[in-house]
C-alpha atoms as a PDB file:
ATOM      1  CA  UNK A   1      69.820  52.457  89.896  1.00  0.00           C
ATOM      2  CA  UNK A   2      71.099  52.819  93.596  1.00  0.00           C
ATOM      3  CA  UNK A   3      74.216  53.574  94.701  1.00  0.00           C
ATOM      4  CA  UNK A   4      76.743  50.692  94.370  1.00  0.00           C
ATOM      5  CA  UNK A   5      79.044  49.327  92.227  1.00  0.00           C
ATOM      6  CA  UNK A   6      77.644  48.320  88.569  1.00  0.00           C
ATOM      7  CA  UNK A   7      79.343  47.223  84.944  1.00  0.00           C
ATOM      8  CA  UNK A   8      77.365  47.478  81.733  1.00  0.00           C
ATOM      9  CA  UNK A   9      78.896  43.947  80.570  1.00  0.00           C
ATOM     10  CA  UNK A  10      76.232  41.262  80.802  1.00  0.00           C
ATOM     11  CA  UNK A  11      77.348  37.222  81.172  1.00  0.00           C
ATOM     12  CA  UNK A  12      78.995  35.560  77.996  1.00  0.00           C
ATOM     13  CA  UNK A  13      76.969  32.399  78.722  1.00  0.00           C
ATOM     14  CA  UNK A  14      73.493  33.843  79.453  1.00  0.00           C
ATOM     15  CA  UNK A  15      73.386  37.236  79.221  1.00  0.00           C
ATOM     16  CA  UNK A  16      72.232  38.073  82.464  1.00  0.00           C
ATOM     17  CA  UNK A  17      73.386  41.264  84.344  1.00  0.00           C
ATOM     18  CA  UNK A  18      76.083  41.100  86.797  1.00  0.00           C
ATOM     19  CA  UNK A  19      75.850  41.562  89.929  1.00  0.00           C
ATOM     20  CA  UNK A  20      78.181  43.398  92.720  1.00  0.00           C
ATOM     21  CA  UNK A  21      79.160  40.372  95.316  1.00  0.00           C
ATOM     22  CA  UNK A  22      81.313  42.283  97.804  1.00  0.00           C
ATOM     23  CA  UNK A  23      84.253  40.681  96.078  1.00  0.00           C
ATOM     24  CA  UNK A  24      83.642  40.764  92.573  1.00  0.00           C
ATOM     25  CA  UNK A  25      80.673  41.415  89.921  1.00  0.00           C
ATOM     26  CA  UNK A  26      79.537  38.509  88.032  1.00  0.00           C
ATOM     27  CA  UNK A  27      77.061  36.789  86.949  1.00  0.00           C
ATOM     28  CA  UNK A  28      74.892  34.685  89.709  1.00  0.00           C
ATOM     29  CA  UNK A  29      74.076  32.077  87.303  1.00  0.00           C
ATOM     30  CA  UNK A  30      77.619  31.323  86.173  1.00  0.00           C
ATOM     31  CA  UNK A  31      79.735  32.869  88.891  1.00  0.00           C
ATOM     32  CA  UNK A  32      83.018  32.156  87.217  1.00  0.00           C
ATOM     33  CA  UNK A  33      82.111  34.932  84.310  1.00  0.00           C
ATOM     34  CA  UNK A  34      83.932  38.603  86.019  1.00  0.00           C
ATOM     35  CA  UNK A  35      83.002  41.863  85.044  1.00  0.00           C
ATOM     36  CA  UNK A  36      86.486  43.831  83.712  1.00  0.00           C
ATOM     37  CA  UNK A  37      84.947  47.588  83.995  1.00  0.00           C
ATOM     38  CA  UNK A  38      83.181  48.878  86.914  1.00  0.00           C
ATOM     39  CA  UNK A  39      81.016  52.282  87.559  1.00  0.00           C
ATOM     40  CA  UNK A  40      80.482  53.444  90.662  1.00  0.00           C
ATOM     41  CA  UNK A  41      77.233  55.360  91.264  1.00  0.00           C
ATOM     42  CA  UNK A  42      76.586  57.505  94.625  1.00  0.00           C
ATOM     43  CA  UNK A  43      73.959  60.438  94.245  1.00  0.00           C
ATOM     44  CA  UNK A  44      74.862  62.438  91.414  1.00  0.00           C
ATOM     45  CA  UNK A  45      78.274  61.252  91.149  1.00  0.00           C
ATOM     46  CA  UNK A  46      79.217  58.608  88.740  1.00  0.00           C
ATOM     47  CA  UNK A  47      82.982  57.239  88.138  1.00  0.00           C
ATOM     48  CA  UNK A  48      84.655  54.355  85.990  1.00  0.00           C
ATOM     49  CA  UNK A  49      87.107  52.343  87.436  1.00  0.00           C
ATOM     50  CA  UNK A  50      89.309  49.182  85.593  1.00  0.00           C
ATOM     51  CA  UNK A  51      89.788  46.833  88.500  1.00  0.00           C
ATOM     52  CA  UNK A  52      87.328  45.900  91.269  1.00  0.00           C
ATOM     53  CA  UNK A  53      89.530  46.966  93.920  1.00  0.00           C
ATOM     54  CA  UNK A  54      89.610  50.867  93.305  1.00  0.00           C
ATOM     55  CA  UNK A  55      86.061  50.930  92.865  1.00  0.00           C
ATOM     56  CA  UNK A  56      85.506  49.516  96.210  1.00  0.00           C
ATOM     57  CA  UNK A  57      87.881  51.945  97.980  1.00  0.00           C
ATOM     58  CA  UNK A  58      86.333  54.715  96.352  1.00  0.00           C
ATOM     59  CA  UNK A  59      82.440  53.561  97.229  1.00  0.00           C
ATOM     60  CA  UNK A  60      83.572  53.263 101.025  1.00  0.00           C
ATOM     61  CA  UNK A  61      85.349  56.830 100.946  1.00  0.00           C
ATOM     62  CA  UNK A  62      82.528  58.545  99.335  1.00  0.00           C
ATOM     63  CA  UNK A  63      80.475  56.551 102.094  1.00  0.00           C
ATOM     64  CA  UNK A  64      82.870  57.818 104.855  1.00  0.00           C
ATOM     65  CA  UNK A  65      82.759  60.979 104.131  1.00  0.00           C
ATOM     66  CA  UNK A  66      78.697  60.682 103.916  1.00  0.00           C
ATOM     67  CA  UNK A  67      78.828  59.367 107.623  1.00  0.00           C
ATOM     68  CA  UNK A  68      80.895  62.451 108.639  1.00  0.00           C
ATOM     69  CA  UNK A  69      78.942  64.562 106.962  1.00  0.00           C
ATOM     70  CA  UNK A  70      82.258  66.224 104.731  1.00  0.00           C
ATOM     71  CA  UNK A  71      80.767  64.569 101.431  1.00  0.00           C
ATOM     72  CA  UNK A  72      80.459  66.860  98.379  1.00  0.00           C
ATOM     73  CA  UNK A  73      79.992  65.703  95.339  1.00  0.00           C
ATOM     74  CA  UNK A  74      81.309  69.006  93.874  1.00  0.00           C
ATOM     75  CA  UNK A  75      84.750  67.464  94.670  1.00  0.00           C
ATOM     76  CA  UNK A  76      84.077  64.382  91.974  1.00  0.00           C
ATOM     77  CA  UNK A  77      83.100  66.714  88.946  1.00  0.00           C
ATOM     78  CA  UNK A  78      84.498  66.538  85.748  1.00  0.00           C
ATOM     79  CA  UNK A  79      84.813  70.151  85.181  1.00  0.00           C
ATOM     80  CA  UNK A  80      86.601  70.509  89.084  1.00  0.00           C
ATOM     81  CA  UNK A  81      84.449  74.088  90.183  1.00  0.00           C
ATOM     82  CA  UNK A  82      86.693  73.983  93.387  1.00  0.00           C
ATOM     83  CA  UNK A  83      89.435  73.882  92.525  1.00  0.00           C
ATOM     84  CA  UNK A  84      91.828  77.070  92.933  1.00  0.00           C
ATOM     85  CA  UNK A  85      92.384  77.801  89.426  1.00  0.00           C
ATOM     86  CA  UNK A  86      88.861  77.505  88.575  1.00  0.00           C
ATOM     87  CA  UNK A  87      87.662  79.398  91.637  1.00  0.00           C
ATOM     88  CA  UNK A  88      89.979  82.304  91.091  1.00  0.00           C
ATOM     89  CA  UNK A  89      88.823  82.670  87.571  1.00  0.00           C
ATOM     90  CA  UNK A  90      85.316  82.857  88.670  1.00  0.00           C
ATOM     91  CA  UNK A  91      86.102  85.111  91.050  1.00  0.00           C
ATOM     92  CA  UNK A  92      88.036  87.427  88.859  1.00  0.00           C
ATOM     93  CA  UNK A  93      85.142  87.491  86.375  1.00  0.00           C
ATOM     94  CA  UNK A  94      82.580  88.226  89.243  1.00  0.00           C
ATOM     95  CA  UNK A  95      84.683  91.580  90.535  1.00  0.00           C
ATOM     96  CA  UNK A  96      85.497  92.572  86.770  1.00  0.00           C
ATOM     97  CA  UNK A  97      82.543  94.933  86.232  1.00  0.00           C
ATOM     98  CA  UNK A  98      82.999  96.978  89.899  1.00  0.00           C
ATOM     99  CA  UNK A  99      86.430  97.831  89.967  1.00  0.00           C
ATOM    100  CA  UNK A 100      88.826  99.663  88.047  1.00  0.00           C
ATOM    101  CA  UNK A 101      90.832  98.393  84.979  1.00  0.00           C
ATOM    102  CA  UNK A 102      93.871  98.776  86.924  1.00  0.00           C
ATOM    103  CA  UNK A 103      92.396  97.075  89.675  1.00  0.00           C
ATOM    104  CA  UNK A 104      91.718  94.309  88.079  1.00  0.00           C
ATOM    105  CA  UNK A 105      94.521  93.641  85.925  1.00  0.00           C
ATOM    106  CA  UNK A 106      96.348  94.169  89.562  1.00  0.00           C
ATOM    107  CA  UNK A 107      94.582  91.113  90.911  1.00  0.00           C
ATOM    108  CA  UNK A 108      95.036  89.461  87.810  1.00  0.00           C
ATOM    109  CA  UNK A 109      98.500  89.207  88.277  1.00  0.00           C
ATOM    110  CA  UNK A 110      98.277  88.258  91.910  1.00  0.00           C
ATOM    111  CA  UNK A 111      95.909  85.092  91.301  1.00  0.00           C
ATOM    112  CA  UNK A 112      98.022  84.132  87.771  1.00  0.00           C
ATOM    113  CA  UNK A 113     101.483  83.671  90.731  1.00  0.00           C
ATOM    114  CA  UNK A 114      98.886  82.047  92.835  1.00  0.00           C
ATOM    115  CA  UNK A 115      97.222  79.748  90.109  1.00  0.00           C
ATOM    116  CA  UNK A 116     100.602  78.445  89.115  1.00  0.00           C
ATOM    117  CA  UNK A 117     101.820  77.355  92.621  1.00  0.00           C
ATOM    118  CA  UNK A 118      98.365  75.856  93.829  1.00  0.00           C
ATOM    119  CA  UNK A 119      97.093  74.569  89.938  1.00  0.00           C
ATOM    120  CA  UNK A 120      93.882  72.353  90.697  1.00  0.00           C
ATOM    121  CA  UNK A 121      94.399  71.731  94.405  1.00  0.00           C
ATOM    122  CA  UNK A 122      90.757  71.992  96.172  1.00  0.00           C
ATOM    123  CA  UNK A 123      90.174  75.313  97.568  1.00  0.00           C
ATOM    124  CA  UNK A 124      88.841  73.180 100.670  1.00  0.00           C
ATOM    125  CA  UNK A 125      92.209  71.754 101.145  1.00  0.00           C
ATOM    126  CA  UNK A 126      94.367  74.723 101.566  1.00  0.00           C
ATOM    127  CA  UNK A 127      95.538  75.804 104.699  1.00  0.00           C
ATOM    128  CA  UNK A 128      97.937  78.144 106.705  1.00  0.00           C
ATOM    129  CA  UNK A 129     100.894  76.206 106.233  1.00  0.00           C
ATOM    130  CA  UNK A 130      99.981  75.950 101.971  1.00  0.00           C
ATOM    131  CA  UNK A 131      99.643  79.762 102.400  1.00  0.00           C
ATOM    132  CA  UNK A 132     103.162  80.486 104.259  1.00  0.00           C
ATOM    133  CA  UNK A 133     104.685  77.788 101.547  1.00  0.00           C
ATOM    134  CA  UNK A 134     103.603  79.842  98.764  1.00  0.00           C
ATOM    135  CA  UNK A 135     104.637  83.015  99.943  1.00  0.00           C
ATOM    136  CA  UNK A 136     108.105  81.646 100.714  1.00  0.00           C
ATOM    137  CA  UNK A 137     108.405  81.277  96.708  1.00  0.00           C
ATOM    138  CA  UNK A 138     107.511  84.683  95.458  1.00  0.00           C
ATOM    139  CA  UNK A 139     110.084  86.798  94.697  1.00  0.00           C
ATOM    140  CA  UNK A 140     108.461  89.905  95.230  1.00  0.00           C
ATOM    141  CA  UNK A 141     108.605  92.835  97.654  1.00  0.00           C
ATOM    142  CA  UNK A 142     107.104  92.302 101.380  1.00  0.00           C
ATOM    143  CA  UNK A 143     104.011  95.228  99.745  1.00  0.00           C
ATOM    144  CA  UNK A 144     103.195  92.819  96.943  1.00  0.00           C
ATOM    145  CA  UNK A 145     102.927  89.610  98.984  1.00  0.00           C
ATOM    146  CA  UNK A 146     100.804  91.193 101.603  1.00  0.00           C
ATOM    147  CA  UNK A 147      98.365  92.695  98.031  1.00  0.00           C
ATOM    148  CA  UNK A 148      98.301  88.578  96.906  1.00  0.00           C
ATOM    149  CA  UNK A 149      97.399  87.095 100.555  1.00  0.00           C
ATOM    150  CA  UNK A 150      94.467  90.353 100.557  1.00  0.00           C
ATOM    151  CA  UNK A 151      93.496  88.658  96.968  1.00  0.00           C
ATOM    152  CA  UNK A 152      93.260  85.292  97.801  1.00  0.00           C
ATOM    153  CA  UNK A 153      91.814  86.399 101.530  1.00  0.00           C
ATOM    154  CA  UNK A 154      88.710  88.370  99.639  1.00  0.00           C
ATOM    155  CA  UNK A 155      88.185  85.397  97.327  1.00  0.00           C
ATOM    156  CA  UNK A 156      87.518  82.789 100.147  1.00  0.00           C
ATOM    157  CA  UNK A 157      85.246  85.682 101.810  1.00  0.00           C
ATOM    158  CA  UNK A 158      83.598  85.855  98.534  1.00  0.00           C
ATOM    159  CA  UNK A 159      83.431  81.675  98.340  1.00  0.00           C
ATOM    160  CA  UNK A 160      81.972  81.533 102.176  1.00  0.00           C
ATOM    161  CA  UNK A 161      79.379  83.899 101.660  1.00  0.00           C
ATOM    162  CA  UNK A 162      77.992  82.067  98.742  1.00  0.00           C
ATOM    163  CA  UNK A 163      78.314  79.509 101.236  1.00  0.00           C
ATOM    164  CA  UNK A 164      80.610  77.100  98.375  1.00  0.00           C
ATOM    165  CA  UNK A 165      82.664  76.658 101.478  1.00  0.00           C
ATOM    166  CA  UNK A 166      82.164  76.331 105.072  1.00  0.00           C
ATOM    167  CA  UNK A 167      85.135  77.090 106.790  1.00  0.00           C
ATOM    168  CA  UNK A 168      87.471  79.683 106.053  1.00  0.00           C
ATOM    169  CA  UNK A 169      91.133  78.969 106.768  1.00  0.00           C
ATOM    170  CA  UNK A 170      93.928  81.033 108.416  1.00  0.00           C
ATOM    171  CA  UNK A 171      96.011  83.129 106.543  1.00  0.00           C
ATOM    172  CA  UNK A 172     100.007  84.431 107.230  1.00  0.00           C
ATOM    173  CA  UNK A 173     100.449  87.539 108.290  1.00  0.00           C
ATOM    174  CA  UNK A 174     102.684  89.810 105.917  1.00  0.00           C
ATOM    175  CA  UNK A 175     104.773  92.495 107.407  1.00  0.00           C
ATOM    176  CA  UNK A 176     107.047  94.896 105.368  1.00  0.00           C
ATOM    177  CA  UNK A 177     108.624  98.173 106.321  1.00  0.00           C
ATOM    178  CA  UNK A 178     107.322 101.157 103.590  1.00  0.00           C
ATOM    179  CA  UNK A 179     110.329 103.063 102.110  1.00  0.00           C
ATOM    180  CA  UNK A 180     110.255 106.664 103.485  1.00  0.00           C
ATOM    181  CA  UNK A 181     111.466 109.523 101.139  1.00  0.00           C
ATOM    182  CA  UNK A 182     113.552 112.078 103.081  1.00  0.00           C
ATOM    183  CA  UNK A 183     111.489 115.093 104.187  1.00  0.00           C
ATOM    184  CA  UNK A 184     113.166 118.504 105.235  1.00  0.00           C
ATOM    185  CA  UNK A 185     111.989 120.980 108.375  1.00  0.00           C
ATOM    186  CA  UNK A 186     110.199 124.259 107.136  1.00  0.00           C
ATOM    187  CA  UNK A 187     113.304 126.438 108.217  1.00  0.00           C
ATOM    188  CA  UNK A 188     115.145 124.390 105.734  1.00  0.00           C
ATOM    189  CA  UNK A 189     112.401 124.989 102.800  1.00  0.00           C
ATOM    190  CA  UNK A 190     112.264 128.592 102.998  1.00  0.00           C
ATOM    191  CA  UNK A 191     116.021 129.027 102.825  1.00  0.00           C
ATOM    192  CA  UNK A 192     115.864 126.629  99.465  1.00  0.00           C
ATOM    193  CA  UNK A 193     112.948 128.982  98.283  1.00  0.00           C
ATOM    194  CA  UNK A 194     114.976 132.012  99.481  1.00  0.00           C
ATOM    195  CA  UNK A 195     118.076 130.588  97.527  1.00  0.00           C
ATOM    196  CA  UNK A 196     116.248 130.274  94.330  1.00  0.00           C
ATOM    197  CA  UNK A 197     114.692 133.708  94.381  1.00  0.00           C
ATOM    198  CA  UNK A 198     118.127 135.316  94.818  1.00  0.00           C
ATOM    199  CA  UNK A 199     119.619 133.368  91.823  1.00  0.00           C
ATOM    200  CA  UNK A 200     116.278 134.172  89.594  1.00  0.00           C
ATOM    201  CA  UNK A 201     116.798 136.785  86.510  1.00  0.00           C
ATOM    202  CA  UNK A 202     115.897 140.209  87.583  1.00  0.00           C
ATOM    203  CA  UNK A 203     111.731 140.647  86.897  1.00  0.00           C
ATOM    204  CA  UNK A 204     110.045 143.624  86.174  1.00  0.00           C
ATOM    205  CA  UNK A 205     112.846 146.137  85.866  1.00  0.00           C
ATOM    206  CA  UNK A 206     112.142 149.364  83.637  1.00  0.00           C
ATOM    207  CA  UNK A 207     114.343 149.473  80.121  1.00  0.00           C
ATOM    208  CA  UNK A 208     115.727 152.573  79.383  1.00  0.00           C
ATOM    209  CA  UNK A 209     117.989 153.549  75.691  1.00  0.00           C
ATOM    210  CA  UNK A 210     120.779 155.027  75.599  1.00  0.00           C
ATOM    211  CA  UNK A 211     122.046 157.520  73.172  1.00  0.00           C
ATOM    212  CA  UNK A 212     122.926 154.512  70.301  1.00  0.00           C
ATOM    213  CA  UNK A 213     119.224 152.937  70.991  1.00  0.00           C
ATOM    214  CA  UNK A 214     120.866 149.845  72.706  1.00  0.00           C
ATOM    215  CA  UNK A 215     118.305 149.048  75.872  1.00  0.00           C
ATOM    216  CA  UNK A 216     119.502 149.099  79.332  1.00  0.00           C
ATOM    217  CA  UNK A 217     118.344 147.767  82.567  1.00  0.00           C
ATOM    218  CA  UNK A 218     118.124 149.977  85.267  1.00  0.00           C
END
């Protein structure tokens, strides 16, 4: 079967196969008998469609996309391997054994923020501005965003050198100030140490009794 648009209904009158006419699929003999379901067939990529129309927009795109050399049929499969949340998960299961439990559960919880913004959305697709939007609905500390985009950033590394993308998009920039706790000059440390040895309990002194046996300090 080449590519084209089919339908696995045969002619009520004669029972011959119908045949895609650029307008419709019917039967050549009897032309006024229509198909009502339609499959489209390119390469490896096979979809149903109820109405002649759709399936004929979808045969030119896939043929569009042939012509400019962006077709993959990866895009049309059931099971959707590029699309964000499946990618992350694969990714996440490929890093599992070489990094720490904490590690992991770490960028667990960066892609789980990130799988419920993008969902499904074709890895391919995303750019900056998808990136930027995202970030602008975390509630999270300027640290923590910059940890997700470093995430996301080492998955589409990952993805390009498998080559199961091409291009790698941009990603935003996240800046954040760290929160310094307050440090004290040496001068000031040895007069804290020198306060606490003055107010320690005297160490090492001799005991002496006195005439009733009570022990004394000298």
């Amino acid at each position: 079967m080449k590519d084209g648009i089919y339908t696995d209904q045969q002619c009520i009158v004669c029972n011959a196969k119908m045949r895609d006419t650029g307008r419709d699929v019917s039967c050549s003999v009897h032309p006024q008998v229509k198909a009502t379901r339609f499959r489209v067939k390119f390469g490896t990529v096979v979809k149903r469609f109820k109405n002649y129309g759709e399936a004929f927009r979808f045969l030119t795109g896939v043929r569009y996309e042939t012509d400019r050399k962006t077709f993959d049929a990866r895009d049309y499969r059931r099971d959707n391997p590029l699309s964000f949340s499946n990618a992350s998960q694969r990714y996440g299961d490929h890093r599992k054994p070489d990094i720490r439990p904490t590690s992991y559960r770490s960028m667990g919880n960066h892609f789980e923020k990130a799988r419920r913004y993008f969902g499904d959305r074709n890895i391919k697709d995303l750019k900056y501005a998808d990136f930027e939007d995202f970030l602008k609905t975390l509630t999270v500390g300027g640290k923590t965003k910059k940890n997700i985009m470093t995430s996301i950033r080492a998955m589409y590394v990952w993805l390009k050198k498998r080559q199961e993308i091409q291009v790698m998009p941009e990603f935003p920039d996240v800046e954040f100030e760290l929160g310094y706790r307050k440090t004290v000059d040496k001068e000031t440390q040895q007069a804290i140490i020198d306060d606490i040895k003055a107010h320690e309990p005297l160490k090492g002194l001799k005991k002496t009794s006195n005439e009733n046996g009570v022990n004394e300090g000298i």
